[in-house]
N, C-alpha and C. Protein backbone atom coordinates (compact mmCIF):
# COMPACT_ATOMS: atom_id res chain seq x y z
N UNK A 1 170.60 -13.76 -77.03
CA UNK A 1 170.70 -12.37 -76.66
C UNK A 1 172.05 -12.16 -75.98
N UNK A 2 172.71 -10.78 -75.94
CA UNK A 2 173.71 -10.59 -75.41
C UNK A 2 173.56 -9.23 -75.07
N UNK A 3 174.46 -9.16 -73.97
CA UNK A 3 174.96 -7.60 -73.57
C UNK A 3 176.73 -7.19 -73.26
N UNK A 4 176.25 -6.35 -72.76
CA UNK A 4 178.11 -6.59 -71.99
C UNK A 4 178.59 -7.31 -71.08
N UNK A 5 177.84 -7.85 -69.78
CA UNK A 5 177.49 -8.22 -69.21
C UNK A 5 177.80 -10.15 -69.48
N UNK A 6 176.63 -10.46 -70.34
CA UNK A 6 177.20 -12.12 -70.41
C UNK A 6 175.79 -12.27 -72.00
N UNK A 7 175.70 -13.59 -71.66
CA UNK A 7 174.89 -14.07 -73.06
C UNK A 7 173.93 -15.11 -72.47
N UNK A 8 172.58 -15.11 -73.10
CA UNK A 8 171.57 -15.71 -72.88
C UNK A 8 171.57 -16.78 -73.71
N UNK A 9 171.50 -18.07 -74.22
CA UNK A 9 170.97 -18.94 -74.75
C UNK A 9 169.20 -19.34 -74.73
N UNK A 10 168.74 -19.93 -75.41
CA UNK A 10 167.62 -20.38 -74.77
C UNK A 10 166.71 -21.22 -76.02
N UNK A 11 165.69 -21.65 -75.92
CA UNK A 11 164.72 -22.87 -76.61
C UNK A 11 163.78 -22.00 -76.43
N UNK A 12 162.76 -21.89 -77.53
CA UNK A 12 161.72 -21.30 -77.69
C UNK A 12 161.37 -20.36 -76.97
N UNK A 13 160.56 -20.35 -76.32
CA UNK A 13 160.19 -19.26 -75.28
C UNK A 13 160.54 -19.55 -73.57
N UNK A 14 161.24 -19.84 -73.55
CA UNK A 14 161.70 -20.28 -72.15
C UNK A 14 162.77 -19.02 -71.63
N UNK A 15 163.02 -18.78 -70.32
CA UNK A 15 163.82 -17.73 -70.08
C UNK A 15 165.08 -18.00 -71.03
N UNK A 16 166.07 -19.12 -70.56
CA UNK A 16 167.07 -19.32 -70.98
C UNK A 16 168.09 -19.72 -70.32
N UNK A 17 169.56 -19.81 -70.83
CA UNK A 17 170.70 -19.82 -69.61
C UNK A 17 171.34 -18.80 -69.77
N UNK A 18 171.24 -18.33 -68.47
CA UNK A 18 172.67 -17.22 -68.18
C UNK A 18 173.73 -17.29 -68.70
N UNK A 19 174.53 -16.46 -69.42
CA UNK A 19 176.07 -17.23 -69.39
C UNK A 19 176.90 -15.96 -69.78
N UNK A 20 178.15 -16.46 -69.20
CA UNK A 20 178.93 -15.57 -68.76
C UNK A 20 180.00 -14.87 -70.16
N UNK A 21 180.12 -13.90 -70.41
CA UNK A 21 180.23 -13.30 -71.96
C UNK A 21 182.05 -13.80 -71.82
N UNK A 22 182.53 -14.75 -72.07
CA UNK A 22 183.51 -15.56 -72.25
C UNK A 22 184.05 -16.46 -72.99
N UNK A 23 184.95 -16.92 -73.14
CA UNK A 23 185.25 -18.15 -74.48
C UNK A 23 185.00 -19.48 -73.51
N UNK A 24 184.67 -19.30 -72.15
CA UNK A 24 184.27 -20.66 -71.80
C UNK A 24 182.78 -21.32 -71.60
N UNK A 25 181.78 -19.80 -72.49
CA UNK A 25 180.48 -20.14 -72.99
C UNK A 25 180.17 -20.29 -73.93
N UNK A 26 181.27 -20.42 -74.89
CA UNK A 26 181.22 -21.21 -76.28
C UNK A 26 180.87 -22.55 -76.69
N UNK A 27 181.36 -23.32 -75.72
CA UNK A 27 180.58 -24.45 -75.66
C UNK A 27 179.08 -24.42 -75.60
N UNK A 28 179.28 -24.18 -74.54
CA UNK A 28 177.77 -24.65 -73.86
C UNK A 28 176.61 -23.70 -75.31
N UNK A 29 176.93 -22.57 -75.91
CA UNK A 29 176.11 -22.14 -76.91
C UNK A 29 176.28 -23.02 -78.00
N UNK A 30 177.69 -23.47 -78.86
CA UNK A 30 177.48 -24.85 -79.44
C UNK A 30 176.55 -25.34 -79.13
N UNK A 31 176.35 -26.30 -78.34
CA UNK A 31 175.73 -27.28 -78.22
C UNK A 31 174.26 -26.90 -78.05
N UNK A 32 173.68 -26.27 -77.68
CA UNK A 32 172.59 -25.87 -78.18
C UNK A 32 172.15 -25.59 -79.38
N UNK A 33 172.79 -25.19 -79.98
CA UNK A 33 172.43 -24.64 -81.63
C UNK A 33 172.87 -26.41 -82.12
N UNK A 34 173.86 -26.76 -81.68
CA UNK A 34 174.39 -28.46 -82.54
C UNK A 34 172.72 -29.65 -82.36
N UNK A 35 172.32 -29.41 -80.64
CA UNK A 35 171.32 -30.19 -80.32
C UNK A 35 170.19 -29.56 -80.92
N UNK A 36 169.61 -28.36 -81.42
CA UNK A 36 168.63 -28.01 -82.42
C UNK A 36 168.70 -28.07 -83.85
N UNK A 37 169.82 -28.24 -84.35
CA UNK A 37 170.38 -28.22 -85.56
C UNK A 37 169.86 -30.01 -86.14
N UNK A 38 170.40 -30.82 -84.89
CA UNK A 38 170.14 -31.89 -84.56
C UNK A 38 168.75 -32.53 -84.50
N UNK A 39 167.91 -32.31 -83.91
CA UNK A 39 166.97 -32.21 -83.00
C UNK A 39 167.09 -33.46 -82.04
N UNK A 40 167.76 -33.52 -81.50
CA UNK A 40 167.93 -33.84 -80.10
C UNK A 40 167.67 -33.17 -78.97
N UNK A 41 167.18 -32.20 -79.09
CA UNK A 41 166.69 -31.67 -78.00
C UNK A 41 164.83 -32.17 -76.82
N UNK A 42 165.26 -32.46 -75.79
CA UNK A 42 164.21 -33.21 -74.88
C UNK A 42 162.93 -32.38 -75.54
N UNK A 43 161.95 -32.30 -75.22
CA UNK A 43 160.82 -31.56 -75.20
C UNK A 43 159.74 -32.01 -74.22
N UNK A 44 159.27 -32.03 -73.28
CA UNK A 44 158.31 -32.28 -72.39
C UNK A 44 157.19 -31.42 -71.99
N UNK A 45 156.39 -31.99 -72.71
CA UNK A 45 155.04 -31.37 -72.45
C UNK A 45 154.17 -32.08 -71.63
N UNK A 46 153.13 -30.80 -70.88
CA UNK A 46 151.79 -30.86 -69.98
C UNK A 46 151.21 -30.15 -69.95
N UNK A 47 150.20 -29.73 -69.06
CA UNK A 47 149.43 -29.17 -68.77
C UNK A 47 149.63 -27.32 -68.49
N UNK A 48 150.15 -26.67 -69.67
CA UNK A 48 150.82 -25.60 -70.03
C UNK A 48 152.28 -25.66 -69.36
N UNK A 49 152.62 -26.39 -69.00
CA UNK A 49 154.18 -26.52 -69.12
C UNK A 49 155.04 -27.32 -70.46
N UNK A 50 155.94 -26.88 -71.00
CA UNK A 50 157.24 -27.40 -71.37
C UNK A 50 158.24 -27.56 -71.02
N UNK A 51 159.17 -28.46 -71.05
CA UNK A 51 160.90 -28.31 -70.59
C UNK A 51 161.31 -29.15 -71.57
N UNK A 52 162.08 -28.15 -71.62
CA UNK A 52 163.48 -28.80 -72.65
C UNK A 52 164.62 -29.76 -71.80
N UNK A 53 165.16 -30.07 -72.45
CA UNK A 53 166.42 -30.83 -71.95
C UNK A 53 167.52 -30.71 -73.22
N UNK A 54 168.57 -30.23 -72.75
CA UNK A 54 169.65 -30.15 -73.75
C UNK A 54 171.01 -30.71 -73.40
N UNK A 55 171.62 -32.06 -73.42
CA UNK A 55 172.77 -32.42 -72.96
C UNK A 55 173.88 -32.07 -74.29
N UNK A 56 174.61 -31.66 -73.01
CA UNK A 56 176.28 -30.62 -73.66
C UNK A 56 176.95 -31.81 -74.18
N UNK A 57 178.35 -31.73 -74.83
CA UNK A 57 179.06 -32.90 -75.31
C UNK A 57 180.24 -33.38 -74.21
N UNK A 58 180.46 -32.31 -72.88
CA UNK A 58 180.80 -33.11 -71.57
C UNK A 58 179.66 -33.90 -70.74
N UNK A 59 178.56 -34.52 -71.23
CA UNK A 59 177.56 -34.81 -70.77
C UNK A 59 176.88 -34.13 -69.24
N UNK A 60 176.61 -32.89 -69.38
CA UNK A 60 175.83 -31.92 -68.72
C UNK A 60 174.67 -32.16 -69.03
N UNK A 61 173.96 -32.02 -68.37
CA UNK A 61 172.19 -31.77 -68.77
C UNK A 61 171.70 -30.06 -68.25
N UNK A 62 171.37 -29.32 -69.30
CA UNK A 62 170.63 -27.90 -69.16
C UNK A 62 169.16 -27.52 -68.81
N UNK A 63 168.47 -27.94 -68.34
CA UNK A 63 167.09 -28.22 -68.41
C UNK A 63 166.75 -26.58 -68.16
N UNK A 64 165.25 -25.82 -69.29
CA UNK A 64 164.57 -24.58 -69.28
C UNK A 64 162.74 -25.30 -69.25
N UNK A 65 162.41 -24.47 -68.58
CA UNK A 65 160.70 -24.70 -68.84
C UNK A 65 160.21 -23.09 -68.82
N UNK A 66 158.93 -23.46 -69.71
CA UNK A 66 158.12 -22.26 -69.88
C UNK A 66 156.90 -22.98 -69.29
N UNK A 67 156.10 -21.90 -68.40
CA UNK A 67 154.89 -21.94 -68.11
C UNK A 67 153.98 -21.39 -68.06
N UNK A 68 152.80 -21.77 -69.39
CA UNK A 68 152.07 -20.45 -70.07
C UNK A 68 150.81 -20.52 -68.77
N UNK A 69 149.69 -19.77 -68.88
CA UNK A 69 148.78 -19.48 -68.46
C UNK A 69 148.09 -20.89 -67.78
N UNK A 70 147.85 -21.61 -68.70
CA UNK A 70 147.19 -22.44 -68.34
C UNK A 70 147.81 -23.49 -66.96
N UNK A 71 148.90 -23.12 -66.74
CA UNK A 71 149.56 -24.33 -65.71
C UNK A 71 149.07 -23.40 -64.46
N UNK A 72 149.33 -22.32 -64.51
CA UNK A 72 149.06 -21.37 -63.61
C UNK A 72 147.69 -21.66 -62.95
N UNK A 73 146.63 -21.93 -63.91
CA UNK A 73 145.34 -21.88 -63.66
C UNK A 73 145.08 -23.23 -63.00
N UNK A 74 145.38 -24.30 -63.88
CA UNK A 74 145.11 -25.36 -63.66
C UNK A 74 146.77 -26.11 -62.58
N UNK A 75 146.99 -25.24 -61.64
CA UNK A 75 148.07 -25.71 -60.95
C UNK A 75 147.76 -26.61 -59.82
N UNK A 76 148.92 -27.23 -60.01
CA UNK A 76 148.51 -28.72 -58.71
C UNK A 76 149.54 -28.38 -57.82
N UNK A 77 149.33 -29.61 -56.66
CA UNK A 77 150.61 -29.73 -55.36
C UNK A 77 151.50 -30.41 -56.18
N UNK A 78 151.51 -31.47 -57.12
CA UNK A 78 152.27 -32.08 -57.52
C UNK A 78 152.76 -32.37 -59.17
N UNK A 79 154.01 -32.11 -59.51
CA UNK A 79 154.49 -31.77 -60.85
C UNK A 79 153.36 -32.51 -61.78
N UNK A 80 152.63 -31.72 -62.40
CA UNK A 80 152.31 -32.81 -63.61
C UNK A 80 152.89 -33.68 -64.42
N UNK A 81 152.35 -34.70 -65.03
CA UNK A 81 152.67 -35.96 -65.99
C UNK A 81 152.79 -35.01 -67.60
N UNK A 82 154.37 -35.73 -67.51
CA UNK A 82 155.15 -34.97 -68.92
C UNK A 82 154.73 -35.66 -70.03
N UNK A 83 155.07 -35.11 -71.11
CA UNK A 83 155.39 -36.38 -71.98
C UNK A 83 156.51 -36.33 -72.93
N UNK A 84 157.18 -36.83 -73.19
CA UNK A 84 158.66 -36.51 -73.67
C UNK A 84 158.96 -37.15 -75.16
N UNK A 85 159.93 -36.03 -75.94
CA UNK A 85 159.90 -36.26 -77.21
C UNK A 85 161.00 -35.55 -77.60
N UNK A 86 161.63 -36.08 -78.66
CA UNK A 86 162.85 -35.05 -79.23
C UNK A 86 162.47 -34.38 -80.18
N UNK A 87 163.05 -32.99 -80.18
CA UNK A 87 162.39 -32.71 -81.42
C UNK A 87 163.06 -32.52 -82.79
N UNK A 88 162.24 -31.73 -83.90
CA UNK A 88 162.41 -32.58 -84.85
C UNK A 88 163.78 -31.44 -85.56
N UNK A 89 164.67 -32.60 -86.68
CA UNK A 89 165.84 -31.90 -87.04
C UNK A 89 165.70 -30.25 -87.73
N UNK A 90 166.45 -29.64 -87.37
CA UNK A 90 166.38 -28.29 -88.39
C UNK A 90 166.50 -28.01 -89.33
């Protein structure tokens, strides 16, 4: 998504990253589309949570999570047990 303002990136349904409507967020959108294109992208699932993980090609790490209903419900004091997987090429 974009506005005037700046540009959103993002993995499935997760908010996304902010980013600033510039040629020095060209990268960082590369590499998202390169790491899905790829499928290198983290995926970590639980107990209605996901997070992604997306490392840039300056080795950054981007991390987004979505958290549907069910984490909400079934929420703990302490992060639930992920389970991690790349996913698959595009």
């Amino acid at each position: 998504m974009h506005d005037a303002d700046g540009v959103v990136v993002g993995v499935d349904r997760c908010p996304g990253w902010e980013l600033p409507r510039a040629s020095s967020s060209v990268a960082t959108i590369d590499a998202v589309v390169q790491a899905a294109v790829d499928g290198t992208i983290e995926v970590g699932s639980g107990r209605g949570v996901r997070r992604y993980r997306v490392t840039t090609g300056d080795g950054a790490v981007l991390e987004d999570a979505f958290e549907g209903l069910r984490a909400l419900v079934l929420s703990m004091p302490w992060q639930p047990r992920l389970r991690w997987e790349t996913t698959t090429p595009y």
